[in-house]
Protein backbone atom coordinates (compact mmCIF):
# COMPACT_ATOMS: atom_id res chain seq x y z
CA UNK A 1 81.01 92.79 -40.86
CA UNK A 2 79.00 94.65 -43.68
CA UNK A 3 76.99 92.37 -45.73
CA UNK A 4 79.38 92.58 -49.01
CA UNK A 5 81.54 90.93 -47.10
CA UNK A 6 78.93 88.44 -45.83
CA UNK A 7 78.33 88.05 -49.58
CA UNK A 8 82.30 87.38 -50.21
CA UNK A 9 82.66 84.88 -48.01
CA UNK A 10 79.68 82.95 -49.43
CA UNK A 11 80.92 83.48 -52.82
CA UNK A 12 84.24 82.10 -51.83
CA UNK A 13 83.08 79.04 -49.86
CA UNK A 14 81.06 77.85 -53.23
CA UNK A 15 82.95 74.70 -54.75
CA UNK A 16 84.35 75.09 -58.05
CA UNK A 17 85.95 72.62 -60.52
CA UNK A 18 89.87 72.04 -59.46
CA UNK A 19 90.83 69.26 -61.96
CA UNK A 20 90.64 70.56 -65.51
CA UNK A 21 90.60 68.44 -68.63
CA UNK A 22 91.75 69.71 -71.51
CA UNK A 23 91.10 67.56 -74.91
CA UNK A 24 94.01 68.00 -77.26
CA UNK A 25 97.80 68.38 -76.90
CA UNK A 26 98.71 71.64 -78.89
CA UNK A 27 99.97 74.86 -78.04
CA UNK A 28 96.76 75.87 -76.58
CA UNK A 29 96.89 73.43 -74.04
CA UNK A 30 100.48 74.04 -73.10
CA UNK A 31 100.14 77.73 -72.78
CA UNK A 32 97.08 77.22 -69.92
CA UNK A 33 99.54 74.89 -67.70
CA UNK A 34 101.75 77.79 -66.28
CA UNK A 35 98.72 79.93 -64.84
CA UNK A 36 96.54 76.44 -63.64
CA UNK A 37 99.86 76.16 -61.87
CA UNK A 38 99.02 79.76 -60.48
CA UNK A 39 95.62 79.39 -59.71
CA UNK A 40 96.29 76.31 -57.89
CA UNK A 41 94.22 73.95 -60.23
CA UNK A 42 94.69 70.64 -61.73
CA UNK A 43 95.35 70.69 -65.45
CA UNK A 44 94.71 67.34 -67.41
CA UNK A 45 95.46 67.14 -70.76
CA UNK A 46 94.18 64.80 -73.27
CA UNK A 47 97.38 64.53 -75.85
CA UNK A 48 97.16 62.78 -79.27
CA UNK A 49 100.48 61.56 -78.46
CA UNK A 50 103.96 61.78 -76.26
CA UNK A 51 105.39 64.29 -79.31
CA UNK A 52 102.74 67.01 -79.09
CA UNK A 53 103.28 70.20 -77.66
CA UNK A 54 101.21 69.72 -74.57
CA UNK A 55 102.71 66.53 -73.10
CA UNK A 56 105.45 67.04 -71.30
CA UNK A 57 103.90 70.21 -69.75
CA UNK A 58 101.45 68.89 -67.14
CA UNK A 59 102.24 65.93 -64.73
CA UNK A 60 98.32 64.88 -65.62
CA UNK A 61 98.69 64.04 -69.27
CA UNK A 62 96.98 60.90 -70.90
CA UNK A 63 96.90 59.93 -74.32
CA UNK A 64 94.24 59.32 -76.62
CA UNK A 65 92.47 61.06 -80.19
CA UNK A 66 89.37 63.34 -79.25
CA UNK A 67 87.78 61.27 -81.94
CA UNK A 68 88.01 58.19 -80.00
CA UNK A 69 84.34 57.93 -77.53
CA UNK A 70 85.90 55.54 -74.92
CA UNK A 71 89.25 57.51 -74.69
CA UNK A 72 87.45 60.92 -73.97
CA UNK A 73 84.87 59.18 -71.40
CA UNK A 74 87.79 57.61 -69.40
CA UNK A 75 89.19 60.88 -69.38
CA UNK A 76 86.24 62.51 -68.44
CA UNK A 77 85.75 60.57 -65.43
CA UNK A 78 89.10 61.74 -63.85
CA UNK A 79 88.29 65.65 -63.90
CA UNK A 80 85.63 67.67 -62.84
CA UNK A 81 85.15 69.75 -65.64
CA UNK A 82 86.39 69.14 -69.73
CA UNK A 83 87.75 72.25 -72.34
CA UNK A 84 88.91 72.29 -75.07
CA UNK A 85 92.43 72.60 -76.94
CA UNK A 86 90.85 72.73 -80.74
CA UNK A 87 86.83 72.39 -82.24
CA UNK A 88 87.11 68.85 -83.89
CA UNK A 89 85.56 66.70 -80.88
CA UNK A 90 82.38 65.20 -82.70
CA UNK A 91 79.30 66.12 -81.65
CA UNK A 92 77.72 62.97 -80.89
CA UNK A 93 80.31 62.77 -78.27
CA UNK A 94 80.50 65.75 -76.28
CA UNK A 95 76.70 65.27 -75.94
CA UNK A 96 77.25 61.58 -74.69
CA UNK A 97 79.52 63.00 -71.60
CA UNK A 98 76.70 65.67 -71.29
CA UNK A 99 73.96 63.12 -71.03
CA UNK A 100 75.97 61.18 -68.10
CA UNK A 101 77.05 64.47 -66.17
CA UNK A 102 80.00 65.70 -67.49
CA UNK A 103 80.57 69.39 -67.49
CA UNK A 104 81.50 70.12 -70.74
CA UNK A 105 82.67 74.04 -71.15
CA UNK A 106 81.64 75.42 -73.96
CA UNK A 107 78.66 73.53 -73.88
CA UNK A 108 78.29 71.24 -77.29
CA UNK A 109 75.00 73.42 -78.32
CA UNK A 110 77.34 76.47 -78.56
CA UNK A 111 80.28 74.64 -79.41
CA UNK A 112 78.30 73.78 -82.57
CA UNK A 113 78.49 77.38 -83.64
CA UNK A 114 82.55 77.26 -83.95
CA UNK A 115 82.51 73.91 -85.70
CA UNK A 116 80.33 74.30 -88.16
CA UNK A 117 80.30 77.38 -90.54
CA UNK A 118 77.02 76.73 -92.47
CA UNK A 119 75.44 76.65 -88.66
CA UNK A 120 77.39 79.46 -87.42
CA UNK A 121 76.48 81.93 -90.32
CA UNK A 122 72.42 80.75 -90.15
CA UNK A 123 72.36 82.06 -86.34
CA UNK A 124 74.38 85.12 -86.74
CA UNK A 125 71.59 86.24 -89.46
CA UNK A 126 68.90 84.83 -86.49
CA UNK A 127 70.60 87.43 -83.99
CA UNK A 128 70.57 89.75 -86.51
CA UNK A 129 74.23 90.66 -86.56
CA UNK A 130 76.50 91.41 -89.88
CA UNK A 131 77.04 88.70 -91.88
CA UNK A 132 78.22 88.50 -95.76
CA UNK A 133 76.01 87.60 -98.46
CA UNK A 134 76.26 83.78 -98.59
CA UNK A 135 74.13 80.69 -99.24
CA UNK A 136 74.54 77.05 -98.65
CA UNK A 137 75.03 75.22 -101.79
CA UNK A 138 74.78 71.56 -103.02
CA UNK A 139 76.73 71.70 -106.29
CA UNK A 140 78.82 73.28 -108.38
CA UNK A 141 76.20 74.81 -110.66
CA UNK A 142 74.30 76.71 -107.40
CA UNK A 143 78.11 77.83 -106.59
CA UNK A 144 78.08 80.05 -110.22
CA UNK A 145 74.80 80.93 -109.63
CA UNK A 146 75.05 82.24 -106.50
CA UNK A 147 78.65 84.62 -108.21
CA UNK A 148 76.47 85.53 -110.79
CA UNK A 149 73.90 87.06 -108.64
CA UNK A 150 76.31 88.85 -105.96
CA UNK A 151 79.22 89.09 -108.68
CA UNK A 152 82.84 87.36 -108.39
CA UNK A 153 85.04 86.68 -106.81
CA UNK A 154 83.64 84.45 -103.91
CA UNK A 155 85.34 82.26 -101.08
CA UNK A 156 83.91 78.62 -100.54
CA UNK A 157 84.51 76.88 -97.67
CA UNK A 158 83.45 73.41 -96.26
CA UNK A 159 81.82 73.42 -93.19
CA UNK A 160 83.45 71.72 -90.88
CA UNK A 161 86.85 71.24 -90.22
CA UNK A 162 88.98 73.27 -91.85
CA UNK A 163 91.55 75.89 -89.99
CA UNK A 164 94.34 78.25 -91.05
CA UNK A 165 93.19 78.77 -94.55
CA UNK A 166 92.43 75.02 -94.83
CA UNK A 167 89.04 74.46 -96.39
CA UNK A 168 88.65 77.24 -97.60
CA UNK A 169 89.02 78.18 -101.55
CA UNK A 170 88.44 81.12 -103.32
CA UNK A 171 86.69 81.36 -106.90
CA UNK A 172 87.37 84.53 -109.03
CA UNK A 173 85.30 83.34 -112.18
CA UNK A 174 82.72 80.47 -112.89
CA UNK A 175 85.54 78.44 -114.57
CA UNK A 176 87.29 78.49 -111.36
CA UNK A 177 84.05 76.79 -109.35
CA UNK A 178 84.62 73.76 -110.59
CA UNK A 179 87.71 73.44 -108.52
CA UNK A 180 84.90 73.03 -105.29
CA UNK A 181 84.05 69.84 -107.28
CA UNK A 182 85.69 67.11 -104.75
CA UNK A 183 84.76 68.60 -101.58
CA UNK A 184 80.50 67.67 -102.29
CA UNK A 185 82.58 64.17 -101.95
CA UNK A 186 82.24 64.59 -98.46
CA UNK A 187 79.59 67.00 -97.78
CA UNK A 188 76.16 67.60 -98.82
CA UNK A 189 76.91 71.38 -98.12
CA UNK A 190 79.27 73.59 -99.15
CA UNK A 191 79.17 77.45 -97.51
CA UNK A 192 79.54 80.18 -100.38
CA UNK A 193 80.32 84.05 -99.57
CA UNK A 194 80.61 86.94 -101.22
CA UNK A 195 84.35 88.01 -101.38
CA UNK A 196 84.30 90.90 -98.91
CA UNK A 197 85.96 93.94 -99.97
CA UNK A 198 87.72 95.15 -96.18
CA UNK A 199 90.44 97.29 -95.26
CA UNK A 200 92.03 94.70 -92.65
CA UNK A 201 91.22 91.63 -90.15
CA UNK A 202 89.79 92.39 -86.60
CA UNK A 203 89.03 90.33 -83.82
CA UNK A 204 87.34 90.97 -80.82
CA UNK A 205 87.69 88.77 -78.08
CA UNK A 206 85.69 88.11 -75.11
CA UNK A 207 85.48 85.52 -72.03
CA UNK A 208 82.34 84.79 -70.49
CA UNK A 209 81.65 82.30 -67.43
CA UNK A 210 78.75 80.13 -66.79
CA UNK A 211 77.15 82.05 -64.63
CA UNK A 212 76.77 84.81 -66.88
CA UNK A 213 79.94 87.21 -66.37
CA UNK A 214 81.37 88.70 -69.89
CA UNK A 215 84.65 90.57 -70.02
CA UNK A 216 86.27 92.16 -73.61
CA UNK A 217 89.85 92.65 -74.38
CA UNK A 218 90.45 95.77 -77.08
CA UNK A 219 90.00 94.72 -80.36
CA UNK A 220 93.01 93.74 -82.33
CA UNK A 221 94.34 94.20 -85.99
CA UNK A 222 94.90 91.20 -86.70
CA UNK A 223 97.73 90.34 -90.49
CA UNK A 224 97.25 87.19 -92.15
CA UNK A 225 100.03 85.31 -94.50
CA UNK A 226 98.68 82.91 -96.64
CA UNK A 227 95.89 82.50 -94.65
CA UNK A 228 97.65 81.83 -91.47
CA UNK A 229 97.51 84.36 -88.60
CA UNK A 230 101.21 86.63 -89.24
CA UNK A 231 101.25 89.70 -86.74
CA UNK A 232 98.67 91.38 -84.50
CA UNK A 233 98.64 94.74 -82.91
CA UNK A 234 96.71 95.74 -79.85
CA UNK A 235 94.65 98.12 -79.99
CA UNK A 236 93.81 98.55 -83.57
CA UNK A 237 95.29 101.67 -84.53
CA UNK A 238 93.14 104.40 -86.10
CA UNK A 239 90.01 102.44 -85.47
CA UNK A 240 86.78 104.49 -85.30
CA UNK A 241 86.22 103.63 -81.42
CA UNK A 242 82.43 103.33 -82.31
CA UNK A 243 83.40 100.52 -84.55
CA UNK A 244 85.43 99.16 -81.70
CA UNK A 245 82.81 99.04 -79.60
CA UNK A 246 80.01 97.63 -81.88
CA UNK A 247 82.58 94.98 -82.34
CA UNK A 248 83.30 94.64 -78.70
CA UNK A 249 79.06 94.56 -77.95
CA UNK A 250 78.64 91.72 -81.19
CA UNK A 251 81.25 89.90 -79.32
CA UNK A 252 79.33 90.08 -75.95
CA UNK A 253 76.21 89.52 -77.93
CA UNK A 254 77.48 86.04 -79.60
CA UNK A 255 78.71 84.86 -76.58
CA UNK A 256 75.68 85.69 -74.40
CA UNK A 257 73.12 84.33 -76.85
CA UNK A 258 74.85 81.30 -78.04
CA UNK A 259 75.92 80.21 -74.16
CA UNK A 260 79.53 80.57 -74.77
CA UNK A 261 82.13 79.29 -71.93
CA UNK A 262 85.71 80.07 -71.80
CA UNK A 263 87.48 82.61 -74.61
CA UNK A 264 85.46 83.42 -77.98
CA UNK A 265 87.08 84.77 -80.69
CA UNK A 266 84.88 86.91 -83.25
CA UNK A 267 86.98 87.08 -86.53
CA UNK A 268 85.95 90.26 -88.27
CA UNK A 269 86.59 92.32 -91.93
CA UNK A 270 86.75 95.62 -91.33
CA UNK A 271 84.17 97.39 -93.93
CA UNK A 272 84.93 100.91 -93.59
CA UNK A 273 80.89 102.89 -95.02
CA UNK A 274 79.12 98.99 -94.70
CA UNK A 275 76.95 98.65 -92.36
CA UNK A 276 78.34 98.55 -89.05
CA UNK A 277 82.04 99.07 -89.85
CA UNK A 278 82.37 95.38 -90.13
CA UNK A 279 81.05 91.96 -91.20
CA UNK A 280 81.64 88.43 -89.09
CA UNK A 281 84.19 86.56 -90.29
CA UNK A 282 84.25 83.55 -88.27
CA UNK A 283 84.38 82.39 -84.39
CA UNK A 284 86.75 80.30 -82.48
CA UNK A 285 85.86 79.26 -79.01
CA UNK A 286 89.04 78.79 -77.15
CA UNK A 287 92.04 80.71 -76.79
CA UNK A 288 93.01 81.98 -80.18
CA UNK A 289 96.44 83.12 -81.58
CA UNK A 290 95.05 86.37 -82.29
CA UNK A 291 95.04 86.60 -78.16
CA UNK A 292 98.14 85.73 -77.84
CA UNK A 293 99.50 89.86 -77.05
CA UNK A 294 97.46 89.11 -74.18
CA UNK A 295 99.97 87.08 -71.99
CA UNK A 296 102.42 89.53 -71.43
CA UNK A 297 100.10 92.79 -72.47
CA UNK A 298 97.38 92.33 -70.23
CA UNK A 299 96.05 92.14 -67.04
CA UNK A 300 94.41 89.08 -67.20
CA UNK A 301 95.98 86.78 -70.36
CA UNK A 302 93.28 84.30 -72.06
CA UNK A 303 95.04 81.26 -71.15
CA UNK A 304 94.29 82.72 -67.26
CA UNK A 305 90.90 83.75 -68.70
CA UNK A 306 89.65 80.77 -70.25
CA UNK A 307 90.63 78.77 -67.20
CA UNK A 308 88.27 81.39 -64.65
CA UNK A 309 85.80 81.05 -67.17
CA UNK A 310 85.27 77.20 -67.28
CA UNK A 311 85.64 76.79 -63.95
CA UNK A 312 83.30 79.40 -63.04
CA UNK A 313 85.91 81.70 -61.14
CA UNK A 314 85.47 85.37 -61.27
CA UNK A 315 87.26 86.89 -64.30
CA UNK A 316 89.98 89.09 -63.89
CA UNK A 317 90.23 92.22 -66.03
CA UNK A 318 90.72 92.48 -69.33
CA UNK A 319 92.92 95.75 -69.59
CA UNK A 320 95.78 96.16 -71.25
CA UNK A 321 99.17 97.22 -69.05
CA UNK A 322 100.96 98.95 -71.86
CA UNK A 323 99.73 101.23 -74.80
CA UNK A 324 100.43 98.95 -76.82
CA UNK A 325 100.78 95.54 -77.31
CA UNK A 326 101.96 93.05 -80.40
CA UNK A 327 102.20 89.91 -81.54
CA UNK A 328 104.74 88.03 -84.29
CA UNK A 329 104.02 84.16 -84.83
CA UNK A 330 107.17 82.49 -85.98
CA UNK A 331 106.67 79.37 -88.49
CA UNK A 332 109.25 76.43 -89.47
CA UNK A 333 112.13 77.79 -91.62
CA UNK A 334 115.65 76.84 -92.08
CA UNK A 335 116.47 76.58 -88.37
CA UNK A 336 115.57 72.60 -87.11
CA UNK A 337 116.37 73.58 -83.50
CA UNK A 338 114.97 76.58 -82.57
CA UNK A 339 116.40 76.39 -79.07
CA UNK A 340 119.56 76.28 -80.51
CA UNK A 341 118.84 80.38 -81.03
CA UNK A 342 117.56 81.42 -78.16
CA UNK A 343 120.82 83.10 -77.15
CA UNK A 344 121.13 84.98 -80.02
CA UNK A 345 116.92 85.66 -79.93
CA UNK A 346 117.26 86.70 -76.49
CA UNK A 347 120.52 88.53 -76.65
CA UNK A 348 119.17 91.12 -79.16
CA UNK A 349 115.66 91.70 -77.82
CA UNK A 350 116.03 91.61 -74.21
CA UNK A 351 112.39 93.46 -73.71
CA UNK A 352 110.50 90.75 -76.33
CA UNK A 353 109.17 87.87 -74.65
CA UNK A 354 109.27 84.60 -76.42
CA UNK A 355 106.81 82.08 -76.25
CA UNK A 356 108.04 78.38 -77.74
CA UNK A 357 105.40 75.82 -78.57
CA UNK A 358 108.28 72.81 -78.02
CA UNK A 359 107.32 71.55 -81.68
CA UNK A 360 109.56 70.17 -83.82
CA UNK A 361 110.11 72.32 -86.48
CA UNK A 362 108.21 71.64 -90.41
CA UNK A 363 107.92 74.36 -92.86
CA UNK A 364 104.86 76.48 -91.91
CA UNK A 365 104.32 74.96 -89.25
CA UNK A 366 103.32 77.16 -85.96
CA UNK A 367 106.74 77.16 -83.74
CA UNK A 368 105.82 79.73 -81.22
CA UNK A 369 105.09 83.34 -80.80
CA UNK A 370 106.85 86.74 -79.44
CA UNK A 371 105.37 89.63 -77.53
CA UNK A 372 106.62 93.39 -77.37
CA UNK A 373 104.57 95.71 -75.33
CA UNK A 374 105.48 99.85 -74.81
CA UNK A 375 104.19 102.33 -76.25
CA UNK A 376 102.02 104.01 -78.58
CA UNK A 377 104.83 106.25 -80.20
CA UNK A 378 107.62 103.27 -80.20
CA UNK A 379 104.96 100.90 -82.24
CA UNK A 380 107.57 100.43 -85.33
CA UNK A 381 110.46 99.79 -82.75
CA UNK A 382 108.01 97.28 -81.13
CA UNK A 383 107.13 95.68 -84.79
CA UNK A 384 110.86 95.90 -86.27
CA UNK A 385 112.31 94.29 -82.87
CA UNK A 386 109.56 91.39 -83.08
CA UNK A 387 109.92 90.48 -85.90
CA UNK A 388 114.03 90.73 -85.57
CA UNK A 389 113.78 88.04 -82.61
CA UNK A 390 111.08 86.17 -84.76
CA UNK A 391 113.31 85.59 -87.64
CA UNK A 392 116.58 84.83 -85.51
CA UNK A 393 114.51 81.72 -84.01
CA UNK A 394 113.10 80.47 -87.59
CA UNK A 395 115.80 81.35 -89.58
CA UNK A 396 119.55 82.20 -87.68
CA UNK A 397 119.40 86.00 -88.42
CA UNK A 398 117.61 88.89 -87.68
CA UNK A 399 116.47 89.85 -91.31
CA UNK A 400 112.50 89.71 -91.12
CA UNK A 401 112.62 90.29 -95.41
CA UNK A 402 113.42 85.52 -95.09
């Protein structure tokens, strides 16, 4: 026996976690139950209540608000290591459960990073990496300063807690910044950019495990709608591939430096002539929708991913199994129950794959998600056929223009 495979066997003999924890109910949480099921682990979920996506997917599903100290330390004490479904666990309490043992994966000191932006932007400049012009500011008044030195318009945003265009505002003139007024009602800080001029959204996700292992997916072009995440295409077509990788390597960079665990998600304006092709946008560290493609167009999906990562396991790899891969998110419309179309969905799209959250249905609200992989020269058939099955689920018929 050579001594690689001495070296196998000792790898495989090491203990690992088997029970999961997942805190929070949402889609995220469902979508890692069918490949714990695969990899033979133990996925507990943390739900905010028996109506959230989550709950009737795993057979190990409690209830209680991340929020809530006592809830999340019972819950900690039945698994052997605890992940994440969304970024709004407070601080104080993910480094409680550190203090007493618990694995917590991503660790709170990186975790910080994703949950709060004025944090997050301060150590990007510390690595070096490209950032927007921006400032932390305490009042209106420092808001128009700051648009009168790096011109209008500007984006504020509060630092914490806002998602899918929430908390986030953008000022065109210095009569608009009073319109920030309310949110120095709850924060001392408010995060001010410059509003980046970009030819379109990137992101570049990554996983990375504990013990140091880092794997990339391609970068995707990611659409937004009203500030919530439309379409994404995989690869980015017609990117310069030296931009690709620079955003591949920042990626890899954030998450080495900032002891990431599990999926990151670098959020990225393409700046074609800027600097270096592209400035950060923001991070996510979790699964993210823009990684969705991944489930049916890669090798190794992120739900899959982030599970290896936090417990440690070996990654698997990142490559994609078609040329090309994307992604249509389907909100609330006029249809109540969705299921109700899934004939129809299925019936004309027999290649897309649908992915349903099991939400009940609210205007704008995230429903689920459909997937069309093939190839590079059938990317509009891909596009017009996903977002055909996307609007037969929301709406009853296959006319994207509703």
């Amino acid at each position: 026996m050579t001594s690689d495979s001495n070296d196998v066997l000792s790898a495989s003999a090491q203990p690992f976690p088997r029970r999961v924890g997942v805190i929070g109910g949402g889609q995220l949480a469902r979508m890692m139950c069918p490949p714990a099921v695969e990899l033979g682990l133990e996925l507990h979920i943390l739900a905010e209540g028996p109506d959230v996506s989550a709950a009737s997917a795993s057979a190990f599903t409690s209830f209680g608000a991340g929020t809530d100290r006592e809830a999340v330390r019972a819950f900690a004490a039945e698994v052997d290591v605890v992940t994440f479904d969304h970024e709004h666990v407070p601080q104080e309490i993910l480094r409680a459960l550190e203090a007493e043992g618990v694995s917590v994966q991503p660790p709170a000191a990186a975790l910080l990073y994703a949950q709060d932006k004025l944090a997050m932007r301060r150590r990007m400049e510390e690595l070096g990496l490209p950032n927007p012009a921006w400032a932390a500011v305490s009042s209106v008044e420092e808001i128009t300063a700051f648009g009168e030195r790096t011109g209008w318009p500007l984006v504020v945003k509060t630092p914490r807690g806002g998602y899918d265009g929430k908390g986030v505002l953008f000022v065109r003139s210095a009569a608009e910044a009073s319109e920030a007024a309310p949110w120095f009602e709850d924060f001392d800080e408010l995060l001010v950019e410059e509003g980046v001029t970009f030819s379109r959204e990137l992101s570049a996700l990554v996983a990375r495990r504990p013990s140091g292992q880092i794997e990339a997916w391609d970068v995707a072009h990611t659409i937004q709608t009203n500030g919530v995440c439309d379409e994404v295409i995989v690869p980015a077509q017609n990117l310069d591939p030296s931009v690709a990788q620079r955003a591949q390597e920042t990626a890899r960079t954030i998450a080495a430096e900032l002891g990431v665990t599990g999926v990151l998600a670098v959020e990225l304006f393409e700046t074609p002539g800027r600097g270096e092709g592209f400035v950060i946008n923001e991070l996510a560290m979790r699964p993210h929708n823009t990684g969705h493609w991944s489930m049916d167009g890669a090798r190794t999906g992120q739900f899959e991913q982030h599970l290896r990562a936090v417990a440690d396991l070996p990654l698997g790899s990142p490559e994609r199994v078609c040329d090309v891969a994307v992604m249509k998110n389907y909100l609330g419309g006029t249809v109540e129950d969705t299921y109700s179309q899934l004939p129809a969905a299925l019936q004309q799209a027999p290649t897309v794959k649908v992915h349903h959250y099991g939400k009940a249905v609210r205007p704008g609200r995230k429903i689920g998600h459909v997937n069309a992989i093939g190839r590079a020269a059938d990317l509009e058939s891909l596009l017009a056929q996903a977002r055909q099955t996307a609007s037969v689920l929301a709406f009853g018929t296959a006319d994207p223009a509703l």
